[in-house]
Protein backbone atom coordinates (compact mmCIF):
# COMPACT_ATOMS: atom_id res chain seq x y z
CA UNK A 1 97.85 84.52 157.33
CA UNK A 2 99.57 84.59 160.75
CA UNK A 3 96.88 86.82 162.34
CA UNK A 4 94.31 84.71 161.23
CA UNK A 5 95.89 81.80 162.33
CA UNK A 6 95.97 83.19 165.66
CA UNK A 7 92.74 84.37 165.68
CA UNK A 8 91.11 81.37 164.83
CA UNK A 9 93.41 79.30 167.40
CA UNK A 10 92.00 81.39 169.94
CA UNK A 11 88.79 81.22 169.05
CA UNK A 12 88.42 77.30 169.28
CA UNK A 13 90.24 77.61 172.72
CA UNK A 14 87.59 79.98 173.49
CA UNK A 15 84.84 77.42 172.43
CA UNK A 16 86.22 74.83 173.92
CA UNK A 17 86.24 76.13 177.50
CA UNK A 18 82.94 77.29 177.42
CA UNK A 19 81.77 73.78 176.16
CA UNK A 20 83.83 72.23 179.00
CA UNK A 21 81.61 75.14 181.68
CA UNK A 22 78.54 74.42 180.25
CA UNK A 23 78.66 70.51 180.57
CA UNK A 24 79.74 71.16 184.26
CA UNK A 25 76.59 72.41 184.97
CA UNK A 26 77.39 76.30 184.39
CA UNK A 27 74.63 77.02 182.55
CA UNK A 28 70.77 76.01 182.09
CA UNK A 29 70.59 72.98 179.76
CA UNK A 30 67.62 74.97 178.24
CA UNK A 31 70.24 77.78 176.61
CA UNK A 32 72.91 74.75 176.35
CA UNK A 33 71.83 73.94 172.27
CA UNK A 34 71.24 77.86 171.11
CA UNK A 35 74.60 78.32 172.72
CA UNK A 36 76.39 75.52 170.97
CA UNK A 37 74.55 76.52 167.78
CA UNK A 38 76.00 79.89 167.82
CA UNK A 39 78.98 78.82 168.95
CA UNK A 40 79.45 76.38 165.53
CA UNK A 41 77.72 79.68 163.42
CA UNK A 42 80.15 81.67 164.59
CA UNK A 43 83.44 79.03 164.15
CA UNK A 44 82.17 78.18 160.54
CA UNK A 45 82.21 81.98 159.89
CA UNK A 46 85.48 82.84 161.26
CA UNK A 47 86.93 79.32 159.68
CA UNK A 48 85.90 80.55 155.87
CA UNK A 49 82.82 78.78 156.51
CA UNK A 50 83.00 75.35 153.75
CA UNK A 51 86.47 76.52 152.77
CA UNK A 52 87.94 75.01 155.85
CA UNK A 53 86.99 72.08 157.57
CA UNK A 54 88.15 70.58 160.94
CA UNK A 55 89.45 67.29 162.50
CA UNK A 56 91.70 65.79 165.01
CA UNK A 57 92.82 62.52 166.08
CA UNK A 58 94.57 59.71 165.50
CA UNK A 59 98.24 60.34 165.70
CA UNK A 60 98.56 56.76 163.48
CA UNK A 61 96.97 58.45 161.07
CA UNK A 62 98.76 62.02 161.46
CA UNK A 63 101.47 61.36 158.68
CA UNK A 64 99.38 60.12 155.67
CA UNK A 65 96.40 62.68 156.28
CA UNK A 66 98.94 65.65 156.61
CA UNK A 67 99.64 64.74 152.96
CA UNK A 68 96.24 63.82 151.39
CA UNK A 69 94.88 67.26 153.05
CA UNK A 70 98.21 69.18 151.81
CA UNK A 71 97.09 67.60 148.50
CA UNK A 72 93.49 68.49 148.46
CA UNK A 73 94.12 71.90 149.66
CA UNK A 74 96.30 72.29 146.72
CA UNK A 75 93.28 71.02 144.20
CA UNK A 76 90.34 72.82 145.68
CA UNK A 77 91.60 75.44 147.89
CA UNK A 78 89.66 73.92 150.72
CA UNK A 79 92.00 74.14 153.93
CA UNK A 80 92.02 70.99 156.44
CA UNK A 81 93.10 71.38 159.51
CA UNK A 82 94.20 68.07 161.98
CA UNK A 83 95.18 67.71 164.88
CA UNK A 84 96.99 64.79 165.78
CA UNK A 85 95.84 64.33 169.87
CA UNK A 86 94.97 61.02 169.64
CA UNK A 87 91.59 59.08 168.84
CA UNK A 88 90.51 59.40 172.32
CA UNK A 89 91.01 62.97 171.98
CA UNK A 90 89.03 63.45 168.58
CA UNK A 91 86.52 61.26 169.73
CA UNK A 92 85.69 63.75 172.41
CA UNK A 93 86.11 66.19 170.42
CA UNK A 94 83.18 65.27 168.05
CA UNK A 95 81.29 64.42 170.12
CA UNK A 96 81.46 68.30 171.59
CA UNK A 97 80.83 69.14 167.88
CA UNK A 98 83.94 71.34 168.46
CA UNK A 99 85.13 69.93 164.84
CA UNK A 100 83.80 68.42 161.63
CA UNK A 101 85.04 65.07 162.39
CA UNK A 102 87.05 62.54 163.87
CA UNK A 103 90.56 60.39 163.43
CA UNK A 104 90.12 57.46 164.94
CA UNK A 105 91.95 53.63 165.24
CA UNK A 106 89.32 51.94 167.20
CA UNK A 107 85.79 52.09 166.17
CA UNK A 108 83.04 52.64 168.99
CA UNK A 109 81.64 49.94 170.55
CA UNK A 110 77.82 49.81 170.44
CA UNK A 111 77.51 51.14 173.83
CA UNK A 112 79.82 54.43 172.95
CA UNK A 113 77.20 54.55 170.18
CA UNK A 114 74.16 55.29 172.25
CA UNK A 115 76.05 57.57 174.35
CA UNK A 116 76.63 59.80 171.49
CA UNK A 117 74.72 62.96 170.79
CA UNK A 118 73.52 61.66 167.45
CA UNK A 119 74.32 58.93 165.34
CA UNK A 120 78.18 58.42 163.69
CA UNK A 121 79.56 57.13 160.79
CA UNK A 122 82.85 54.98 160.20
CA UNK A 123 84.46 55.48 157.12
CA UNK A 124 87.85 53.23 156.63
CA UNK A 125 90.84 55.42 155.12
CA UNK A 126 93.43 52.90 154.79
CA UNK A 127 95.23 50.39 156.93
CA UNK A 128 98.32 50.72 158.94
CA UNK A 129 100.96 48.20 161.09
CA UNK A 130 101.43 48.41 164.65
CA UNK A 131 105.28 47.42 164.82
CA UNK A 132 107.28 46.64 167.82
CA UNK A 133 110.55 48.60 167.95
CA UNK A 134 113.68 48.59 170.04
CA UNK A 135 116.88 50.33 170.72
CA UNK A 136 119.43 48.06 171.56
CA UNK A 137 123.49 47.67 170.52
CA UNK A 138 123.64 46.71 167.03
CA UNK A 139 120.17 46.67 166.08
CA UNK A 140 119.90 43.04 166.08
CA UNK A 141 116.95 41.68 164.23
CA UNK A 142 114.56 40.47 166.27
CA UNK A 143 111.56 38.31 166.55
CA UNK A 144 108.81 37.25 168.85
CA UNK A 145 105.97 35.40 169.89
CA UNK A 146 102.93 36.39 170.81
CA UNK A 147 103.22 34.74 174.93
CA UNK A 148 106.46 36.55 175.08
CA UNK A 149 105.50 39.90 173.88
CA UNK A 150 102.47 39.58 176.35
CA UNK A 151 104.72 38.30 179.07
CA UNK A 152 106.98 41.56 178.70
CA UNK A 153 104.18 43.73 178.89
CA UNK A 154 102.94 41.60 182.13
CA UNK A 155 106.41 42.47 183.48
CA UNK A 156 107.13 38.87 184.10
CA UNK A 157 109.98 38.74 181.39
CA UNK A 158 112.20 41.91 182.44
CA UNK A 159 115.43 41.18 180.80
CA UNK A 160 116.98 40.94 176.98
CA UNK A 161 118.76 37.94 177.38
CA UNK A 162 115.73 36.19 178.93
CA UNK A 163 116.06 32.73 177.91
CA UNK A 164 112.78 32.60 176.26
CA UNK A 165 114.04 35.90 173.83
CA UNK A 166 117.29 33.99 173.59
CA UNK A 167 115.20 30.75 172.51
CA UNK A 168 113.33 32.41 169.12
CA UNK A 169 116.31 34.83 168.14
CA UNK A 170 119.26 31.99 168.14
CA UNK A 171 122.70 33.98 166.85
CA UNK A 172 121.72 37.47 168.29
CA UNK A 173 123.71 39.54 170.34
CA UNK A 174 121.32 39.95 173.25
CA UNK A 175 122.72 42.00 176.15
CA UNK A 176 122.31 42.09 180.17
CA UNK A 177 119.82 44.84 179.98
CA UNK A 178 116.54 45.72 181.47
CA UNK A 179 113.69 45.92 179.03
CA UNK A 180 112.02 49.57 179.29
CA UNK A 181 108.52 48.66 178.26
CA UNK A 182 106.89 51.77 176.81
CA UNK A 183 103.26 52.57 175.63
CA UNK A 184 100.75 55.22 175.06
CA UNK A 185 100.01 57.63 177.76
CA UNK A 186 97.03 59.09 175.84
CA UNK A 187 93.56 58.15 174.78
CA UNK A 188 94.85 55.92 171.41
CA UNK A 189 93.83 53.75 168.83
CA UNK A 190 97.07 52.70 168.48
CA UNK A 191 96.86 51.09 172.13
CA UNK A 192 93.28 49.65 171.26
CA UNK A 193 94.81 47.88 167.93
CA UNK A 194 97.68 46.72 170.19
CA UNK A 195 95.67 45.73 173.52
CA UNK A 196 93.36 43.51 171.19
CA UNK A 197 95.89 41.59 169.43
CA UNK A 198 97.15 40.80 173.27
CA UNK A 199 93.57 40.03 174.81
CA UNK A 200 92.92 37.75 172.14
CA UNK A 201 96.37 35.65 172.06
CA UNK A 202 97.43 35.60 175.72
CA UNK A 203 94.47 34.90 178.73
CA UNK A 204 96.61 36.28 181.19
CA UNK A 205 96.56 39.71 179.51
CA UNK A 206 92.97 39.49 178.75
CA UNK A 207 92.15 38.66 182.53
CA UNK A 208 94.61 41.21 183.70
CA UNK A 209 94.58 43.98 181.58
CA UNK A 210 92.28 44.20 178.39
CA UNK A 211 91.31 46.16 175.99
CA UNK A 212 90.79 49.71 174.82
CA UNK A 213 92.25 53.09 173.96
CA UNK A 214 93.36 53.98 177.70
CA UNK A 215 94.72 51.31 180.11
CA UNK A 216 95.95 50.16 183.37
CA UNK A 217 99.35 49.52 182.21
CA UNK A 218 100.98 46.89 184.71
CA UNK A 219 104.92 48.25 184.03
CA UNK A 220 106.63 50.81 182.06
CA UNK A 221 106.63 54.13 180.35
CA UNK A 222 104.03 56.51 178.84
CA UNK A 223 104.36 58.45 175.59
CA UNK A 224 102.08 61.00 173.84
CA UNK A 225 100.50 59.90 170.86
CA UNK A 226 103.04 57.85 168.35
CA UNK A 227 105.82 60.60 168.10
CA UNK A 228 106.31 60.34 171.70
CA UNK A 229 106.51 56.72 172.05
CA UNK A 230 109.08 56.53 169.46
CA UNK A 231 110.95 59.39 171.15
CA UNK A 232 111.09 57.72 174.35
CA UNK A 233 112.44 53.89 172.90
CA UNK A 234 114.98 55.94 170.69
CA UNK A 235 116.30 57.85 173.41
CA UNK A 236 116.20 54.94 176.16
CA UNK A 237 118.83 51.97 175.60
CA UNK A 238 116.76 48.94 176.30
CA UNK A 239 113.29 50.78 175.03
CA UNK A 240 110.62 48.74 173.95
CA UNK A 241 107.51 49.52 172.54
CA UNK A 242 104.62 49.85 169.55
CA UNK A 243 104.52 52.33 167.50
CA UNK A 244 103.16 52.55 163.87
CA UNK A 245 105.12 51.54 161.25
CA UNK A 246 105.75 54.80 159.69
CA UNK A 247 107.15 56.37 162.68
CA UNK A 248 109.51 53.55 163.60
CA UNK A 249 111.08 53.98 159.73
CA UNK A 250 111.16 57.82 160.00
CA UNK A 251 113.54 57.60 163.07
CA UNK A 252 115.78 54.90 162.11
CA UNK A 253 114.18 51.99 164.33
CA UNK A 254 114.23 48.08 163.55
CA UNK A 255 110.80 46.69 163.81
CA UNK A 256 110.84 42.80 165.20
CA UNK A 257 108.88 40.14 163.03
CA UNK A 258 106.07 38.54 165.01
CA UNK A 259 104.55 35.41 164.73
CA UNK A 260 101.14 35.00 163.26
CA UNK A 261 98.15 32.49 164.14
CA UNK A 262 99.66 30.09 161.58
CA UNK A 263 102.98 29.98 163.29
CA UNK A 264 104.83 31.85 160.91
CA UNK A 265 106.76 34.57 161.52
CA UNK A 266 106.18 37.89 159.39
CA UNK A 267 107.78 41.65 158.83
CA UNK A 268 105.18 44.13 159.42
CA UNK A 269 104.89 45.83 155.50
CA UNK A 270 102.48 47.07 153.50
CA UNK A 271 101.89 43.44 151.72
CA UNK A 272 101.67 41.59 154.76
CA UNK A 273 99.10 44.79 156.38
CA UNK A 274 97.03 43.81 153.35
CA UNK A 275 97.01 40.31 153.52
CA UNK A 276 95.81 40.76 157.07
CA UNK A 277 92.80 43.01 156.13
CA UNK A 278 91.56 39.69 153.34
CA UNK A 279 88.41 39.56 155.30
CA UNK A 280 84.75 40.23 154.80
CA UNK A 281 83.48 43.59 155.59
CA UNK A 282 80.64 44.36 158.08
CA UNK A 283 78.39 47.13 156.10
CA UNK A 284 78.99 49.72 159.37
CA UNK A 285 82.64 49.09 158.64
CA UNK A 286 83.91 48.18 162.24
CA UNK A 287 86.28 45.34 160.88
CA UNK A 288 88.44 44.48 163.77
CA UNK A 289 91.64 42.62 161.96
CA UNK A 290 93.86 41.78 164.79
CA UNK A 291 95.36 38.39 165.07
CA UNK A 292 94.25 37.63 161.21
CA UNK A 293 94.00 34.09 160.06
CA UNK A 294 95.84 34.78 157.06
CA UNK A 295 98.76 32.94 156.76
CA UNK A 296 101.17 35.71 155.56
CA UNK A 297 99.35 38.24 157.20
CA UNK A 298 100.73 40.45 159.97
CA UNK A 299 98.77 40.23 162.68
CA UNK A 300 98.89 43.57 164.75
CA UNK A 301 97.17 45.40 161.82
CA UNK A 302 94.54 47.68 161.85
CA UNK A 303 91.95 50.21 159.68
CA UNK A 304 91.87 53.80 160.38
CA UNK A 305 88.65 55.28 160.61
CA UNK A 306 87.13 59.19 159.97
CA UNK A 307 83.97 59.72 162.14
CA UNK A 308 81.20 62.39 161.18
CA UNK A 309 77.60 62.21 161.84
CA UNK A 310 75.32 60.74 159.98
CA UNK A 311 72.90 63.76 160.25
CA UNK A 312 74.68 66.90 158.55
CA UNK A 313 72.13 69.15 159.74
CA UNK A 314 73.03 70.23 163.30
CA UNK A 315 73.94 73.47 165.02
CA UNK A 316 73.92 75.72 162.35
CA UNK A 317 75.93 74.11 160.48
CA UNK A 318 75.55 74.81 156.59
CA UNK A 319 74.48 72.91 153.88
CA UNK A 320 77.76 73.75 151.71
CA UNK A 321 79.67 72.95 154.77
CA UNK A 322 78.49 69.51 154.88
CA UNK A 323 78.94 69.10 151.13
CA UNK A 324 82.44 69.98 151.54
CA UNK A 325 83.07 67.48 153.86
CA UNK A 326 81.58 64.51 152.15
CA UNK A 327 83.40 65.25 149.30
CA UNK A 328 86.42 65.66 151.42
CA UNK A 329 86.06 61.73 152.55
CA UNK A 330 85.16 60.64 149.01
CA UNK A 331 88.17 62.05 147.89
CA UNK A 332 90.19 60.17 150.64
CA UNK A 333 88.52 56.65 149.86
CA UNK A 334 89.46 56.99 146.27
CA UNK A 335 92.03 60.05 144.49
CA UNK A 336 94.08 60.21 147.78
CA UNK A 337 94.52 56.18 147.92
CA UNK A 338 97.37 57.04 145.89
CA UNK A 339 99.51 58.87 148.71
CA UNK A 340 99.47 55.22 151.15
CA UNK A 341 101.84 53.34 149.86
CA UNK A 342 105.01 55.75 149.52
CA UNK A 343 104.00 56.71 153.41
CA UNK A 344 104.09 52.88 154.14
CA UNK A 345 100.35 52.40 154.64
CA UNK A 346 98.02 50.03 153.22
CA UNK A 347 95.43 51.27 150.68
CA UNK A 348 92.14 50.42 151.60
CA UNK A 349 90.71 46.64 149.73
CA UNK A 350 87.68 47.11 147.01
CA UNK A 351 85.50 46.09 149.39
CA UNK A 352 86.22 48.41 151.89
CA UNK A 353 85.80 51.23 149.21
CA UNK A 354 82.70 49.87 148.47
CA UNK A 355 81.33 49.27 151.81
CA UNK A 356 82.69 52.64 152.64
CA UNK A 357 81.03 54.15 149.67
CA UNK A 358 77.43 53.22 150.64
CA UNK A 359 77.64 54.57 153.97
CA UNK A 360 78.67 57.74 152.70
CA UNK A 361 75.76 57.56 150.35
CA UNK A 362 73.94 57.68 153.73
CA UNK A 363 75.25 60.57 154.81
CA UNK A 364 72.51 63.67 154.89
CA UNK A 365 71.60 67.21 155.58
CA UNK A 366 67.93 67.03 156.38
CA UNK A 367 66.52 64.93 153.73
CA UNK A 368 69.25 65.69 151.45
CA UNK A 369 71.64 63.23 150.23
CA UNK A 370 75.04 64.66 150.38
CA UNK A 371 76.94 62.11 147.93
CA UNK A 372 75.96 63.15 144.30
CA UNK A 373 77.21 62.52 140.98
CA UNK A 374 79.80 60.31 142.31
């Protein structure tokens, strides 16, 4: 199992690089498809053609589809294999048609839809927390607002005992430290989630700063994917910074309550995530839930998202090959709901299923419809 590990490892290294050569311009665009159709022949082959199927990603996601594919594995002998690298990463990385699909936080805007090769798919997998964590003396529980969390991340509020931290956390033990902002030094849906929440409550971030999975960060730190962020606040006294919710409770961190659009101020869990996802679904499944209006809902929330093409039938790919990978997300949307909550994510809302459900339904190779019996 260990040679064939390797071999396949080097294998997609291989394909990868000559991808990368080709879209430089080493090679005549006319011999650029036969050469990428071979190339995903040959992977399929070496990969145990429909027995294995690939993806990478979302690091938010890394933890709960680790299990659900560990699961599924175990059920149909069908091996997944995800990288976490970020959505930025996976993005990319479908769109090379390197691997079977994508992990991803933020959903493509329209324009990132034309630019792709051929049409993709969003299918919701569950719902996940954004949490702000800290490492300071005592673990003091700690709240904010949404001008002072944007105000940190401006760099115009640089110390813990700012009077406008000491004004919302009366009683705790705030010390004469600097704040060491961190964030995401990777393409990341975690940073889109948490950039939109601050575009839409603070107009000095949104004039600034903005939106999207890579930034211009005005101050601090940059981690790789989730695990790295939470490395860096744990390690640095001061360290403040977003991570998802699951990685913040696997390393011990306090996660600060933040105050919603109705003023109230709420714990980021998985009842609150699921309050804040009590919305009505758009049928391509891009629901953006930041900043929700529900009351008890916590409002730096966000889907997860797989992305495959819409059109199964590309580069050689087979037809049982596609199969397996529809069922694969089927599977997800429904049997592996089961494996969110004890991994303190959301499960996905009835409508979601059901939205998510008819856009698999869409989901072909050729004229044939993929989704049967289900």
């Amino acid at each position: 199992m260990k040679s064939k590990f390797h071999q396949l490892t080097s294998l997609f290294f291989a394909i990868a690089v000559a991808l990368t050569f080709t879209a430089c311009g080493g090679g005549k665009k006319s011999n650029n498809k036969a050469q990428s159709a071979a190339n995903t022949s040959k992977m399929e082959k070496s990969a145990g053609g429909a027995q294995h199927i690939m993806g990478a990603g979302s690091t938010f996601a890394y933890p709960i589809y680790t299990k659900m594919f560990d699961a599924y594995n175990k059920k149909t002998g069908i091996q997944v294999n995800y990288q976490g690298i970020g959505s930025g990463g996976g993005i990319r990385q479908l769109e090379s048609k390197i691997i079977d699909f994508g992990g991803s936080d933020a959903p493509l805007s329209d324009k990132e839809e034309k630019k792709a090769p051929a049409f993709i798919v969003h299918i919701p997998t569950c719902l996940g927390a954004v949490t702000m964590s800290y490492n300071l003396p005592g673990k003091p529980k700690l709240r904010f607002t949404p001008s002072v969390l944007a105000d940190i991340y401006l760099g115009k509020i640089k110390k813990w005992n700012d009077p406008r931290i000491e004004k919302i956390n009366p009683g705790a033990k705030l010390p004469n430290m600097q704040i060491t902002v961190v964030h995401r030094s990777d393409g990341s849906g975690t940073t889109f989630i948490f950039s939109n929440y601050l575009s839409k409550v603070s107009k000095a971030w949104s004039n600034k700063v903005g939106f999207g999975k890579s930034l211009d960060w005005p101050v601090g730190l940059g981690g790789k994917g989730n695990p790295g962020v939470a490395g860096i606040i744990k390690n640095t006294p001061g360290g403040f910074g977003y991570v998802e919710l699951i990685y913040a409770l696997q390393n011990n961190m306090p996660v600060a309550e933040m105050q919603n659009k109705s003023g109230n101020y709420i714990k980021p869990t998985l009842e609150s995530t699921s309050l804040a996802a009590n919305i009505k679904m758009p049928a391509d499944a891009r629901a953006i839930i930041t900043n929700t209006d529900a009351k008890q809902g916590y409002p730096i929330s966000g889907f997860t998202w797989v992305l495959l093409y819409k059109q199964q039938k590309y580069n050689g790919r087979s037809e049982a090959k596609a199969k397996a990978l529809v069922n694969l997300v089927w599977w997800m949307i429904h049997d592996g709901q089961k494996f969110t909550k004890p991994l303190n994510y959301a499960p996905l809302p009835k409508a979601a299923v059901k939205v998510a459900d008819n856009i698999l339904k869409s989901v072909k190779y050729g004229n044939q419809t993929l989704l049967q019996n289900k």
